[in-house]
Structures are given as structure tokens and as C-alpha cells.
C-alpha atoms as a PDB file:
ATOM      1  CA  UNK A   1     103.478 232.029 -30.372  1.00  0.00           C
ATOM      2  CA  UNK A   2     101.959 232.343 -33.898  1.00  0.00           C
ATOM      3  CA  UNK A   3     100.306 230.396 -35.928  1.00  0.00           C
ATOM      4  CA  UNK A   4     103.249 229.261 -37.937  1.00  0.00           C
ATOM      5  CA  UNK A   5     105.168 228.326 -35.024  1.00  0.00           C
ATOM      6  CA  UNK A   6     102.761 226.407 -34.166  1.00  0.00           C
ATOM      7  CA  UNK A   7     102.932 224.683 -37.286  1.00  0.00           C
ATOM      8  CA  UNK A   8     106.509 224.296 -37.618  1.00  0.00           C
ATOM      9  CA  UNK A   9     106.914 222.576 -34.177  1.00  0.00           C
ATOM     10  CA  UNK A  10     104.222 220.425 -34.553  1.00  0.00           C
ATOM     11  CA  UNK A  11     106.053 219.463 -38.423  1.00  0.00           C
ATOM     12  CA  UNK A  12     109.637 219.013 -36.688  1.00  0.00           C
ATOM     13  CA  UNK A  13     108.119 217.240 -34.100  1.00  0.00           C
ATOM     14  CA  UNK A  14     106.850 214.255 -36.512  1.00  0.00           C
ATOM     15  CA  UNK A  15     110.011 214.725 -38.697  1.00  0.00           C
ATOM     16  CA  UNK A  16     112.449 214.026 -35.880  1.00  0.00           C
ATOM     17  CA  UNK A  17     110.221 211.066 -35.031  1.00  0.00           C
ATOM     18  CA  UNK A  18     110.693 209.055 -38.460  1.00  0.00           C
ATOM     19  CA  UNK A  19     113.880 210.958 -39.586  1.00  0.00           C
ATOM     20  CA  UNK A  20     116.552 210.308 -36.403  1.00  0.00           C
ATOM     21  CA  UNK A  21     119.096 212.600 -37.952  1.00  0.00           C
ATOM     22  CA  UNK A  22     116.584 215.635 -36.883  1.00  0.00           C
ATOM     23  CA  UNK A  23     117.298 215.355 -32.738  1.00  0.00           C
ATOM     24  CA  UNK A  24     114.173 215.808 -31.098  1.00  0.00           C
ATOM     25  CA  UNK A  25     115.970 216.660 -27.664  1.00  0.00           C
ATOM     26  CA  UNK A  26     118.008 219.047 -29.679  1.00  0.00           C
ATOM     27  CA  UNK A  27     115.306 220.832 -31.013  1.00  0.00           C
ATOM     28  CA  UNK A  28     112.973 220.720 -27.779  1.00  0.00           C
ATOM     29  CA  UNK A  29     115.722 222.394 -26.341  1.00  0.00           C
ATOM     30  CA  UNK A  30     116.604 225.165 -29.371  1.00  0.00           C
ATOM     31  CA  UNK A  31     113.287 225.969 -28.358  1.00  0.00           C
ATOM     32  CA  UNK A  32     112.904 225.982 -25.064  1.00  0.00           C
ATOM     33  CA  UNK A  33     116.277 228.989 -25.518  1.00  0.00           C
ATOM     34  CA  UNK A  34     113.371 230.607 -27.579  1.00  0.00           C
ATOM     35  CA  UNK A  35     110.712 230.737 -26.381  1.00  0.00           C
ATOM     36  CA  UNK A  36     109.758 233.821 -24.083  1.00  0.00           C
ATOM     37  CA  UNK A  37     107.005 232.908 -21.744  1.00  0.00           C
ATOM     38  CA  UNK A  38     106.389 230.079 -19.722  1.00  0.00           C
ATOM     39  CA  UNK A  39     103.458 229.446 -21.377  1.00  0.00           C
ATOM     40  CA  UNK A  40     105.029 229.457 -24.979  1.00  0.00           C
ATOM     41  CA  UNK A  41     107.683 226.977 -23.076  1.00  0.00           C
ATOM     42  CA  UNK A  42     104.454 224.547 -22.338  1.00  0.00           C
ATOM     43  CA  UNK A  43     102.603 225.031 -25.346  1.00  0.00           C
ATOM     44  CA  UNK A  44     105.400 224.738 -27.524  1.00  0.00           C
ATOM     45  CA  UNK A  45     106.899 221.777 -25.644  1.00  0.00           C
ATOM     46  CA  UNK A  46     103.074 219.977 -25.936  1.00  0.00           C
ATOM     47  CA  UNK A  47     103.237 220.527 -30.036  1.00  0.00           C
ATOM     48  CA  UNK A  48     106.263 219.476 -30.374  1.00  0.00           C
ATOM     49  CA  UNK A  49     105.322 216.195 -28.330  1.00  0.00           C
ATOM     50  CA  UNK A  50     102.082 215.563 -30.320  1.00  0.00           C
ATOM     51  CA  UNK A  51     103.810 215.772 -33.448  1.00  0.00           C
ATOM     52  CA  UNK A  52     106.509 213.534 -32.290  1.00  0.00           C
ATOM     53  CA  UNK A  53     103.562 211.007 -31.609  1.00  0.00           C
ATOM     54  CA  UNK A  54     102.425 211.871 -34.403  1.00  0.00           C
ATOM     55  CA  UNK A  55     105.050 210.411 -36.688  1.00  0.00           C
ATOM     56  CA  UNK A  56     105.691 207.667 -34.433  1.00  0.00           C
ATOM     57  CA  UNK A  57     101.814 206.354 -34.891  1.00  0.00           C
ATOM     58  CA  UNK A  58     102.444 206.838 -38.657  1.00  0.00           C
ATOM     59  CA  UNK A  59     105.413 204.303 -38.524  1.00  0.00           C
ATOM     60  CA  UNK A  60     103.398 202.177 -36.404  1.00  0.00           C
ATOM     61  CA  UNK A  61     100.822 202.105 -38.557  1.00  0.00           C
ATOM     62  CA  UNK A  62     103.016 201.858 -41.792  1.00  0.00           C
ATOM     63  CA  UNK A  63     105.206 198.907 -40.144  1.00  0.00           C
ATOM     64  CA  UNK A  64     101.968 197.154 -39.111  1.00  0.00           C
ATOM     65  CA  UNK A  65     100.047 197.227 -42.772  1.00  0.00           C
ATOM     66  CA  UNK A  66     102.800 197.417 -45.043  1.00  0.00           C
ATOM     67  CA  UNK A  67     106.278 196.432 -44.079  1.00  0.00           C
ATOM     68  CA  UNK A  68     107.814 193.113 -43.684  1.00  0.00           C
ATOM     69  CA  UNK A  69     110.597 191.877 -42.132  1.00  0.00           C
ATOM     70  CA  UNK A  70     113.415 190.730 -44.566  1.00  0.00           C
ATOM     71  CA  UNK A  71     113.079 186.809 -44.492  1.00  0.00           C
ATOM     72  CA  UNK A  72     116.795 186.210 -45.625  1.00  0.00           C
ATOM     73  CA  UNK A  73     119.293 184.354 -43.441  1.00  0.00           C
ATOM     74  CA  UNK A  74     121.387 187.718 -42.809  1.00  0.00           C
ATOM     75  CA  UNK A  75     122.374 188.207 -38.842  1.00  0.00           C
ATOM     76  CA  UNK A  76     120.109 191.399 -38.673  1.00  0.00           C
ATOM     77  CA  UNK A  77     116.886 189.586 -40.097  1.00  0.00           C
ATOM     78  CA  UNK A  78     117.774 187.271 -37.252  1.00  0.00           C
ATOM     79  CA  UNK A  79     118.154 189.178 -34.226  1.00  0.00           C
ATOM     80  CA  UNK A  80     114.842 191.092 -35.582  1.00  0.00           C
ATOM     81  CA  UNK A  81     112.852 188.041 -35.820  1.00  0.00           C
ATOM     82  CA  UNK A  82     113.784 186.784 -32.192  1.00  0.00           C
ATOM     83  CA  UNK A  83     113.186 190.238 -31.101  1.00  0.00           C
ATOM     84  CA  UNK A  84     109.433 190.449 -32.588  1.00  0.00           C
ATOM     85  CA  UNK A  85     108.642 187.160 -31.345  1.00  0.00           C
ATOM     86  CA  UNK A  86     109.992 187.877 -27.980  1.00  0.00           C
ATOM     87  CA  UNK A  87     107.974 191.031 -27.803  1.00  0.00           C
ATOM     88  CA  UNK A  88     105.125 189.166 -29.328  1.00  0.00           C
ATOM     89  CA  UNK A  89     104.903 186.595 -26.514  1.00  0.00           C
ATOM     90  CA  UNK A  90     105.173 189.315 -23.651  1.00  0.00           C
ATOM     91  CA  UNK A  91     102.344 191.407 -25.568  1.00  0.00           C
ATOM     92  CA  UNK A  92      99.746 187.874 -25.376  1.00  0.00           C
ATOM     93  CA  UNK A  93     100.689 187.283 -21.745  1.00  0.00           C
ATOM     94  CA  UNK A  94      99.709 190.671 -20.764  1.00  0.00           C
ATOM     95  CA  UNK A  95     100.121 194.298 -22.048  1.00  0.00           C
ATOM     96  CA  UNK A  96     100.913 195.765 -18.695  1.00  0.00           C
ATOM     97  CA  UNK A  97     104.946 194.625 -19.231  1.00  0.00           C
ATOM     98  CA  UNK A  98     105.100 195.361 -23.019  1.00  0.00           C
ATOM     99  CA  UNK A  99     103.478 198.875 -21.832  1.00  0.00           C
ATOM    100  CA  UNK A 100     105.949 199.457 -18.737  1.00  0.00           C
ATOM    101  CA  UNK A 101     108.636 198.906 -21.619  1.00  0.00           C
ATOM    102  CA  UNK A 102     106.966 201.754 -23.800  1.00  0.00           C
ATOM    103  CA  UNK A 103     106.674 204.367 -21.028  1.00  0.00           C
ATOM    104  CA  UNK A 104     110.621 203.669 -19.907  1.00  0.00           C
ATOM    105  CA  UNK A 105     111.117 203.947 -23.896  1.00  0.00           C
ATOM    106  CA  UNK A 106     109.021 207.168 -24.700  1.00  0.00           C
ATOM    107  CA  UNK A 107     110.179 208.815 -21.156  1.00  0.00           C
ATOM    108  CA  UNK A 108     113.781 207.842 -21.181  1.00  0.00           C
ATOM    109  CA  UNK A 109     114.674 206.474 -24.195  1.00  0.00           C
ATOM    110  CA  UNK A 110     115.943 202.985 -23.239  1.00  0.00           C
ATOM    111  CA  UNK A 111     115.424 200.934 -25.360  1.00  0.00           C
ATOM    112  CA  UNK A 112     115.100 203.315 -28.307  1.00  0.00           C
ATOM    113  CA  UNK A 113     111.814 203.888 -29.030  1.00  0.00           C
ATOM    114  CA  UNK A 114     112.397 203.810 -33.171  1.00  0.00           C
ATOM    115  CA  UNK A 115     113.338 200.174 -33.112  1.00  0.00           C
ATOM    116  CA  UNK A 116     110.137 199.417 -30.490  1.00  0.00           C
ATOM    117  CA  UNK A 117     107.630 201.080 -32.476  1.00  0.00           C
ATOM    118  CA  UNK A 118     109.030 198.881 -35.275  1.00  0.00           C
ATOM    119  CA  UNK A 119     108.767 195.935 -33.058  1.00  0.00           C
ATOM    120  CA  UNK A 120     105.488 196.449 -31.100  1.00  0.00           C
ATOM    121  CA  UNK A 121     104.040 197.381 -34.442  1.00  0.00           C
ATOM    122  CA  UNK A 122     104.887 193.640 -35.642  1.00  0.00           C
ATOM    123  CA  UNK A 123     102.346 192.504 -32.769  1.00  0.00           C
ATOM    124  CA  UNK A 124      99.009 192.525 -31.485  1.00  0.00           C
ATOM    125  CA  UNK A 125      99.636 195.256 -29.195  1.00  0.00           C
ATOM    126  CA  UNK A 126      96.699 198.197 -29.411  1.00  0.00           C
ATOM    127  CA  UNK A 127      96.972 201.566 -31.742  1.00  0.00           C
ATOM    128  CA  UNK A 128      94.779 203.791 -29.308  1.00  0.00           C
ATOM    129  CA  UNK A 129      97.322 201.745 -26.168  1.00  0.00           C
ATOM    130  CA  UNK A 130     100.392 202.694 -28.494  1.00  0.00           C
ATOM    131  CA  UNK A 131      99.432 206.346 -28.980  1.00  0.00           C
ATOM    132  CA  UNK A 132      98.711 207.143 -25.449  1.00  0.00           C
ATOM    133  CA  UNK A 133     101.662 205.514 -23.717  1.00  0.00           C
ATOM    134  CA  UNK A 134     104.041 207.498 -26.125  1.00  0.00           C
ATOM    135  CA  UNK A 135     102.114 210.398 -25.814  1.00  0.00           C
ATOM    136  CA  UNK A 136     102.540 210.169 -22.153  1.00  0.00           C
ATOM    137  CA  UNK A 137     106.312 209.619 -22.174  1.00  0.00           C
ATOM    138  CA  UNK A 138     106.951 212.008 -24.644  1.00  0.00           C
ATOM    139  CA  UNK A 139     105.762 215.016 -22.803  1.00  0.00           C
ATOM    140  CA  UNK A 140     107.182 213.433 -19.880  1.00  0.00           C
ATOM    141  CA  UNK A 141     110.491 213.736 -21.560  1.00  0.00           C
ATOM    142  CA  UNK A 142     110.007 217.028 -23.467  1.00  0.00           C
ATOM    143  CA  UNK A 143     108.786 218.759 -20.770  1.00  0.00           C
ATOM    144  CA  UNK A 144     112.062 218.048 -18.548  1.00  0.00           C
ATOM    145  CA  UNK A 145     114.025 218.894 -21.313  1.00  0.00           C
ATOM    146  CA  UNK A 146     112.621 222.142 -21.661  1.00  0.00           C
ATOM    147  CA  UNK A 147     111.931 223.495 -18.050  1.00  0.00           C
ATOM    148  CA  UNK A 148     115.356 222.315 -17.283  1.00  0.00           C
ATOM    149  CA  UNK A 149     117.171 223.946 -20.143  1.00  0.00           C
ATOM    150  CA  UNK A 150     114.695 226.796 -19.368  1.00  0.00           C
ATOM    151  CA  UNK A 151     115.934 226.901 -15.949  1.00  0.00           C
ATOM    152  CA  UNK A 152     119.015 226.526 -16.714  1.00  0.00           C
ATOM    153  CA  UNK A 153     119.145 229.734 -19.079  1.00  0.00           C
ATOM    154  CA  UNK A 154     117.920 231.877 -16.559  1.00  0.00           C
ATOM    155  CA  UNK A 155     120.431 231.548 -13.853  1.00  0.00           C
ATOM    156  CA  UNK A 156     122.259 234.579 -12.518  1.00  0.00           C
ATOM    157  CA  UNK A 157     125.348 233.546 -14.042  1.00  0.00           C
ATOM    158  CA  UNK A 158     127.448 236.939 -12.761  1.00  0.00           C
END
């Protein structure tokens, strides 16, 4: 793997994490077809998860310093607000819950893990706790993704 592959799966990685219109799965497994050896498979699938991260932490950290909710009366600004405070209350009781829901969300992708950055962003829930847990999941996921479709590809078909 070179230098600039490297590079550009580290750079779709954190695009597909802020930009949901760029499928990370899709790409992880566009290059999981691609890649030759199984250790430009792991390498490749491990960039492409830390960049993912990557861009997730930067929405994290953008939500939490910059961004606030919309304090209108609309329906969405609504459901958002009961959502945050929901999350917000499960975060003070104890982090172990609000972190079992970040694993499930990084690994599987239920509930989407866009719309709980946003949220656990909005609380008191730790960066360095944030950044590990989707770290995790995300080469959890990745990394299935890409030794299956990697399997998958080199069945004797005939």
C-alpha cells in the first residue's frame, strides 16, 4: 500500500463520517475487492477506521463548542430536546449504559451513530471515552466488513 493510499483512506474515512452520502461500508468494502494482501486488507481497514473516528470526534467536538440546538417550537427541535435530555440523564447516572449504547452504535449501527455523536456531544459524556468506544466499534465493524467481503471474493465460484 503506498503512501497515498494511505492517505486517501484515512481522508474517505473522515469524509464518510460527517458527509453520510459517502457510504463508509461501501467504501470499506470497494476496498477490501482491492486490496491484495491480507495485510493491506488490515491495514487499510484500520485507516479507514481511524479516519472515520476521526471525523466523528471532529463533529463531537464541533456540536459540543459551537452548535446549538434550534430553540423554536418545530416537532424536530422537540423530539431533539427530549432526546438530549434523555441521554443526558443516563450519561449522570452512569456512563457504563450511555457507553453500551455507543459500542452497539459504532459496531452495528443501531441507533445511527451520526445522530448519537450529535446527542452525546450535547452532554457531559468524556472526549478521550467518546473516541475510544467508536474507535473500538468501528474496527469492529470495518473489519467484518472487509474479511467477509474478502472471503467472500475468494471463493471457488466454478
Amino acid at each position: 500500500m503506498s503512501l497515498w493510499e494511505a492517505l486517501g483512506l484515512l481522508g474517505q474515512g473522515a469524509l464518510s463520517a460527517v458527509w453520510p452520502v459517502a457510504n463508509a461500508e461501501l467504501l470499506v468494502s470497494a476496498w477490501s475487492v482491492r486490496a491484495d494482501t491480507a495485510w493491506a486488507l488490515m491495514t487499510g481497514t484500520a485507516l479507514f477506521a481511524v479516519g472515520h473516528t476521526a471525523g466523528k470526534c471532529a463533529l463531537f467536538a464541533v456540536v459540543r463548542h459551537e452548535l446549538r440546538l434550534p430553540r423554536g417550537g418545530g416537532r424536530l427541535a422537540e423530539q431533539l430536546r427530549k432526546a438530549e435530555e434523555s441521554l443526558d440523564r443516563t450519561v449522570e447516572r452512569g456512563p457504563w449504559l450511555a457507553s453500551l449504547l455507543l459500542l452497539a452504535s459504532a459496531s452495528i449501527g443501531l441507533p445511527p451513530l451520526l445522530l448519537l455523536t450529535v446527542l452525546m456531544a450535547r452532554t457531559s459524556y468524556s472526549f478521550l471515552g467518546f473516541t475510544v468506544i467508536c474507535l473500538v466499534g468501528r474496527l469492529v465493524r470495518f473489519g467484518f466488513l472487509a474479511w467477509g467481503v474478502d472471503y467472500v471474493g475468494h471463493l471457488p465460484w466454478g
